[in-house]
Protein backbone atom coordinates (compact mmCIF):
# COMPACT_ATOMS: atom_id res chain seq x y z
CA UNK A 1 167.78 -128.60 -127.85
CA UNK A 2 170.92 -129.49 -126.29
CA UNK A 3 170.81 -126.69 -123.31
CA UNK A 4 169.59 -123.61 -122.33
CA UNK A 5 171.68 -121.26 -124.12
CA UNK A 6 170.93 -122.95 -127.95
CA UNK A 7 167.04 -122.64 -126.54
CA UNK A 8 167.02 -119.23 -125.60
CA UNK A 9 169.12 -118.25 -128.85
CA UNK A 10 166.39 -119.95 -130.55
CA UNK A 11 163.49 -118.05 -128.22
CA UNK A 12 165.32 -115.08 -129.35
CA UNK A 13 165.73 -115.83 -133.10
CA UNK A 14 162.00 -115.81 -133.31
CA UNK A 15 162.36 -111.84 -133.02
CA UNK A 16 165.13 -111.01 -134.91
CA UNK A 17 164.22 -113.30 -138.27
CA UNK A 18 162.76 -111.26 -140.64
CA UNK A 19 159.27 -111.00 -140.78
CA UNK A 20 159.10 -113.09 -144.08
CA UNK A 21 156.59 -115.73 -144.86
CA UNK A 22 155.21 -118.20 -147.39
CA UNK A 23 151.38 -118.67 -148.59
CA UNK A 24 151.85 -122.19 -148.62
CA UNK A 25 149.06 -124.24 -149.72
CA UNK A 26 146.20 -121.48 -148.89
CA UNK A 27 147.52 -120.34 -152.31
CA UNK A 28 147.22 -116.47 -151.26
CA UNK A 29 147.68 -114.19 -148.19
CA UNK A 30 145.99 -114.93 -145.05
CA UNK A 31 145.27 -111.92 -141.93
CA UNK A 32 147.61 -114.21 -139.82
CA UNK A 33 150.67 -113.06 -142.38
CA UNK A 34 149.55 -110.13 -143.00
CA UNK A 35 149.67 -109.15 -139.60
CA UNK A 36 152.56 -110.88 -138.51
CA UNK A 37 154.81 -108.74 -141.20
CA UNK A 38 153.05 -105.35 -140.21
CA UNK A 39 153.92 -105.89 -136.32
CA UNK A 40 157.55 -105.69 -137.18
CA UNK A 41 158.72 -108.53 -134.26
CA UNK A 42 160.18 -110.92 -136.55
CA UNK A 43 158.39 -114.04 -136.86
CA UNK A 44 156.53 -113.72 -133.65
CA UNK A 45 153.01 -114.07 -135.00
CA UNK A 46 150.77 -112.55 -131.87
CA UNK A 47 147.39 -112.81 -134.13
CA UNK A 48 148.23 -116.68 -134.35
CA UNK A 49 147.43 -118.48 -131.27
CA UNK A 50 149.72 -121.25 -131.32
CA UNK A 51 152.79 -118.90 -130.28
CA UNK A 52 150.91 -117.00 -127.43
CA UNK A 53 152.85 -118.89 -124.79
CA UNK A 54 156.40 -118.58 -126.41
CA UNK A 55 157.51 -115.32 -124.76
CA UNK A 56 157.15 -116.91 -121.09
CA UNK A 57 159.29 -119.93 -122.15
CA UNK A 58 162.18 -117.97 -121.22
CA UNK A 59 161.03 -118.40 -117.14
CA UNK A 60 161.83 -122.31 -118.07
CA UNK A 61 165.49 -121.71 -119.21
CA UNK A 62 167.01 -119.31 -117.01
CA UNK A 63 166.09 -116.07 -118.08
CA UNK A 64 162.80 -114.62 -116.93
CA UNK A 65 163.71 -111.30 -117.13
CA UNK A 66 163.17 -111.61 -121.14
CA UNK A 67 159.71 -112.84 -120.49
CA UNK A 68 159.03 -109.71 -118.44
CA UNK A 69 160.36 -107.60 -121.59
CA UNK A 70 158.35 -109.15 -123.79
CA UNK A 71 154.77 -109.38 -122.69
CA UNK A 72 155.06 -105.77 -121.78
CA UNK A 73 156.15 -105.45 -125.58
CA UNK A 74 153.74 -107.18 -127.17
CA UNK A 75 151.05 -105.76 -124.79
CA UNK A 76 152.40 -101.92 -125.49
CA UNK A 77 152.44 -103.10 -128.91
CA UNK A 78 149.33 -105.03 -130.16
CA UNK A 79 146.60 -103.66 -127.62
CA UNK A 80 144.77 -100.40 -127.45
CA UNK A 81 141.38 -99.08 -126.56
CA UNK A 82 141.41 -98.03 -130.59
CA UNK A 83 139.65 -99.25 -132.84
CA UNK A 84 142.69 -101.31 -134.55
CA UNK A 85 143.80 -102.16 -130.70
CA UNK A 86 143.50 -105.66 -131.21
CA UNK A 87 145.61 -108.41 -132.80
CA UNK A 88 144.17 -111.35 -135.07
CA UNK A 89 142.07 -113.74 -134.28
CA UNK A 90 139.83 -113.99 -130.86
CA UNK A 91 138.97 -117.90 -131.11
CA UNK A 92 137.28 -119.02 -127.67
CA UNK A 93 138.39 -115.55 -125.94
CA UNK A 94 142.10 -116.55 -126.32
CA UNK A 95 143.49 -113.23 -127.67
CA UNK A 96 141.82 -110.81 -125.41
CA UNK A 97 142.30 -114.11 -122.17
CA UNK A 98 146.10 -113.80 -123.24
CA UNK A 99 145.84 -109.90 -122.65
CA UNK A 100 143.63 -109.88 -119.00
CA UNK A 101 145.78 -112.40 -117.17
CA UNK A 102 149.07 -111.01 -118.52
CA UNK A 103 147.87 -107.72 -117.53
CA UNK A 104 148.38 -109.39 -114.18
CA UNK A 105 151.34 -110.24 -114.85
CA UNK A 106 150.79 -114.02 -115.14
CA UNK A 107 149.96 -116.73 -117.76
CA UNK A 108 148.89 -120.37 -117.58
CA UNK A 109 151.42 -121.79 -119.64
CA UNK A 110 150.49 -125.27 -119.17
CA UNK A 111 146.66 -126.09 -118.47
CA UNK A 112 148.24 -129.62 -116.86
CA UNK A 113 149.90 -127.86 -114.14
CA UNK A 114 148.54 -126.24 -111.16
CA UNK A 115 151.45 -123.52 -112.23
CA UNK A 116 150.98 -119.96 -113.46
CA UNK A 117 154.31 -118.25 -114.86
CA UNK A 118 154.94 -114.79 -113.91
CA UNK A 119 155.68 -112.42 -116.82
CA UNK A 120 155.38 -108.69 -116.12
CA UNK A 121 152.35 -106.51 -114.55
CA UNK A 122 150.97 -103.89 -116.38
CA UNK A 123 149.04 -101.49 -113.80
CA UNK A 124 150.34 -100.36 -110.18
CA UNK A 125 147.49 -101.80 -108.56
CA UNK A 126 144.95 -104.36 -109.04
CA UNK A 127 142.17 -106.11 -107.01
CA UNK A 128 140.78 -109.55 -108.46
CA UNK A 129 137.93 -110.62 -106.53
CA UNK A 130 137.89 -114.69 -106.31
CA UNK A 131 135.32 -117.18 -106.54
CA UNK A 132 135.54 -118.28 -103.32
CA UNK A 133 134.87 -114.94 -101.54
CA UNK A 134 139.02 -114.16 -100.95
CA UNK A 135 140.61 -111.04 -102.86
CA UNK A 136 143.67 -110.68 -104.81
CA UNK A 137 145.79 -107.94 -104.64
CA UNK A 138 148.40 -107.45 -107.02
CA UNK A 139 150.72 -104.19 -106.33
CA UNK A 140 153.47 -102.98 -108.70
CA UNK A 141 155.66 -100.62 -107.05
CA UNK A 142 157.19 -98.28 -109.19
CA UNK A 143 155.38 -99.27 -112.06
CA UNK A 144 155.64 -97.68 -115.70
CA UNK A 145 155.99 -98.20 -119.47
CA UNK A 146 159.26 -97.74 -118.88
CA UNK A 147 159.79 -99.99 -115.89
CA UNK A 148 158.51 -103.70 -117.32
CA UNK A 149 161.01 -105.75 -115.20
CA UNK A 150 160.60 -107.54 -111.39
CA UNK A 151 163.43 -106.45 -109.20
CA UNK A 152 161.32 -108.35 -106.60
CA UNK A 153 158.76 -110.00 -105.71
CA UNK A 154 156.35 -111.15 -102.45
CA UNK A 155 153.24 -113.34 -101.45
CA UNK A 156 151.70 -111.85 -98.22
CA UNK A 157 154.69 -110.27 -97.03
CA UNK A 158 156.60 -112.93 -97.93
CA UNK A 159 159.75 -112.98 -100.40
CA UNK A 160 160.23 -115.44 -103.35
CA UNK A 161 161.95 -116.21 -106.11
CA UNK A 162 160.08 -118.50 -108.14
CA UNK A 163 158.78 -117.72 -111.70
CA UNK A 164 155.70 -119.32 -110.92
CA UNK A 165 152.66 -118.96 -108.20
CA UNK A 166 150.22 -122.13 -107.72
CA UNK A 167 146.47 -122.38 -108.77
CA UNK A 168 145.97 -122.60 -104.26
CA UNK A 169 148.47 -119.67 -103.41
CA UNK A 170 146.55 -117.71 -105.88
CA UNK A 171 143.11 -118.59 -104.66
CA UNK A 172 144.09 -118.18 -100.87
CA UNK A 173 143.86 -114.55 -102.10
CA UNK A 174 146.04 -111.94 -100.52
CA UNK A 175 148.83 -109.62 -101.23
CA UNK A 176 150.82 -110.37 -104.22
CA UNK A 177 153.91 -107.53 -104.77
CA UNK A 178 156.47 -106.72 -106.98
CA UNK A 179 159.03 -104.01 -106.93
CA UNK A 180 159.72 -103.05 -110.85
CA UNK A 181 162.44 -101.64 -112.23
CA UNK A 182 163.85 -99.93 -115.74
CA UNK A 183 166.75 -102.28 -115.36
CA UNK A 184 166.57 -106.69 -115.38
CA UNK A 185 167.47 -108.15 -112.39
CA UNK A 186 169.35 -110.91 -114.01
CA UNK A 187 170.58 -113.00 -110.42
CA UNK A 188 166.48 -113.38 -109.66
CA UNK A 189 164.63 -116.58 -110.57
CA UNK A 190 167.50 -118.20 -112.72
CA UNK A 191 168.00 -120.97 -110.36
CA UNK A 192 166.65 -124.08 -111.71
CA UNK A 193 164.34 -124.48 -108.23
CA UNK A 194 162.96 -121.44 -109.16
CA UNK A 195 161.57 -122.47 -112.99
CA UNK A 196 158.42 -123.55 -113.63
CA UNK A 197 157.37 -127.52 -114.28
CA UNK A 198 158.42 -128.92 -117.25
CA UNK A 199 158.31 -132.28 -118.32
CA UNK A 200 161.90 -132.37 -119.57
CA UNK A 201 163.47 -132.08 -116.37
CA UNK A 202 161.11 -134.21 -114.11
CA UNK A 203 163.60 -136.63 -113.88
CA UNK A 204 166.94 -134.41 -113.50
């Protein structure tokens, strides 16, 4: 796409187009549609599992801090505990999947990596206890609806940058921070070290 900017313009048109579609050959309205238009994000089609892993393509192109914004949205959004609390379709677990691990404020993007992309935690604390016998602990400091984006962020103590955490450092278990903020940190994780893998760039 010729660059980051034109692909993050186009991330970002997928919100801001109106929330228009065709019926195409299924010759009438489908829930997908339906649901799509009543969401009111533009053509960002939750309910529609192809575009689940759209909003943390911004980690790949310089600005994560959109992801973070994002899968808060969508999760403020299209979940609730009510009975209408829950967007389209749930083929193979992926809908309510998408919502649990981005809870955590993660999201396998790719299966073929060993990468998960960091997006935005929802609760102050949580405890995932691990296959293996370790524990996860995922702290939020200063965590609210109103506070959706990573000022910070640490692996046992220990500061990083990245926008993404490996299948190992994950299972290893530990202390996994972040310090949240009403305000994107803009100068954090824009570095191209810091994106996650992408075929793309392997060679640049």
């Amino acid at each position: 796409m010729e660059g980051d900017k034109n692909f993050v313009a186009k991330l970002d048109s997928v919100f801001t187009e109106p929330a228009e579609f065709k019926v195409g050959t299924y010759n009438r309205v489908i829930h997908e549609m339906a649901e799509m238009a009543l969401m009111d994000m533009g053509q960002y089609a939750h309910g529609n599992q192809p575009i689940q892993h759209m909003i943390y393509l911004y980690n790949y192109a310089g600005e994560p801090w959109k992801t973070q914004y994002w899968a808060r949205e969508v999760m403020r959004k299209m979940y609730s505990s009510g009975p209408d609390g829950y967007p389209g379709d749930e083929d193979q677990g992926q809908t309510s999947s998408w919502y649990v691990i981005s809870a955590m404020g993660l999201y396998s993007v790719c299966p073929g990596t060993d990468q998960y992309v960091i997006g935005s935690p929802v609760f102050p604390k949580m405890t995932v206890q691990l296959e293996n016998g370790n524990k996860l602990v995922i702290e939020a400091e200063n965590n609210t609806t109103a506070t959706p984006y990573i000022q910070s962020a640490s692996l046992n103590g220990k500061t990083f940058t990245r926008n993404w955490l490996t299948y190992d450092e994950l299972m290893n278990g530990g202390v996994l921070k972040f310090k949240m903020s009403a305000k994107p940190n803009t100068s954090r994780g824009v570095a191209v070290k810091d994106r996650p893998y992408s075929y793309s760039t392997e060679n640049k």
